[in-house]
Protein backbone atom coordinates (compact mmCIF):
# COMPACT_ATOMS: atom_id res chain seq x y z
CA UNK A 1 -21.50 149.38 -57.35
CA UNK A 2 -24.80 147.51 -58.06
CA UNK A 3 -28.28 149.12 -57.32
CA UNK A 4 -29.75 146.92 -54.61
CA UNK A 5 -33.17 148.05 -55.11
CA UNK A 6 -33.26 146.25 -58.44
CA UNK A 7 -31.56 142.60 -57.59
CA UNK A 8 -34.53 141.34 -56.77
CA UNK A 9 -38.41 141.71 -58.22
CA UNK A 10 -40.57 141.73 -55.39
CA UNK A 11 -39.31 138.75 -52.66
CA UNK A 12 -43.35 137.66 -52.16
CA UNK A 13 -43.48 136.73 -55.79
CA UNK A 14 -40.62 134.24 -55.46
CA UNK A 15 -42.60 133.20 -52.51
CA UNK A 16 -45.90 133.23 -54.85
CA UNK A 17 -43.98 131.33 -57.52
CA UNK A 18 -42.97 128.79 -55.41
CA UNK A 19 -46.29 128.27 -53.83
CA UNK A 20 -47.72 128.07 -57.04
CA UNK A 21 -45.17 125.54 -58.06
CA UNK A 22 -45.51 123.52 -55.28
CA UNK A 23 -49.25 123.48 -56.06
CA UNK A 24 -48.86 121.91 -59.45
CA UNK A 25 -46.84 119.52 -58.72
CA UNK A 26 -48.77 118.08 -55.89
CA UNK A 27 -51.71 118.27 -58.37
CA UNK A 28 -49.64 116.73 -60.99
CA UNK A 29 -48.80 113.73 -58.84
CA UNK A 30 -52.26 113.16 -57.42
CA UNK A 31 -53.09 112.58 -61.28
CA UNK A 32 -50.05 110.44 -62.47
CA UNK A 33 -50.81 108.38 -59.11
CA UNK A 34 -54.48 107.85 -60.51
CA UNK A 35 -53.71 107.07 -63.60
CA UNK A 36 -51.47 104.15 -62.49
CA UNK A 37 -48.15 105.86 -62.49
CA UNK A 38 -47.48 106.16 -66.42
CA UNK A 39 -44.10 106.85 -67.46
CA UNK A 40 -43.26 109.30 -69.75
CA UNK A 41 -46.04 111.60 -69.10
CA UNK A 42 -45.04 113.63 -66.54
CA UNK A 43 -44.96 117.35 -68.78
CA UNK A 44 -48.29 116.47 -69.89
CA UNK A 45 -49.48 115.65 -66.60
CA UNK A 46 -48.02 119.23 -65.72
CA UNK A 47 -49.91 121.15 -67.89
CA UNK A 48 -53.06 119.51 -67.00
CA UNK A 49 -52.27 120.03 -63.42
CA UNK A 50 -51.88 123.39 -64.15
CA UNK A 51 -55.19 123.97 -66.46
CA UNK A 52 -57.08 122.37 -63.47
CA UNK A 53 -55.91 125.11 -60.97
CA UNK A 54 -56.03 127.96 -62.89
CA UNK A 55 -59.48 126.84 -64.17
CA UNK A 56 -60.26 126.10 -60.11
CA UNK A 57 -58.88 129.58 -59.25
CA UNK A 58 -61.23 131.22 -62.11
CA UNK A 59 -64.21 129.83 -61.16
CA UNK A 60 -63.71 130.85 -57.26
């Protein structure tokens, strides 16, 4: 029989994650959108997205 207690983390970080995710990608988007939609650099994009909201987050 499995331990139950260890199935899952913590469910609020899943919760966290996703918010986070969610975050970034609505960043991510707001910047392809201004740069006129270019293809092919959406894991760029991503990463900056990213940068920009942990930077944000630091400076808060």
């Amino acid at each position: 029989m499995k331990n139950h207690h260890h199935t899952h983390t913590h469910p609020e970080g899943d919760n966290s994650t996703t918010a986070i995710h969610e975050a970034i990608a609505q960043r991510a988007y707001l910047l392809w959108e201004k740069r006129g939609k270019p293809e092919s650099q959406a894991e760029a994009l991503w990463i900056e997205a990213e940068h920009q909201l942990v930077t944000e987050r630091q400076e808060s």
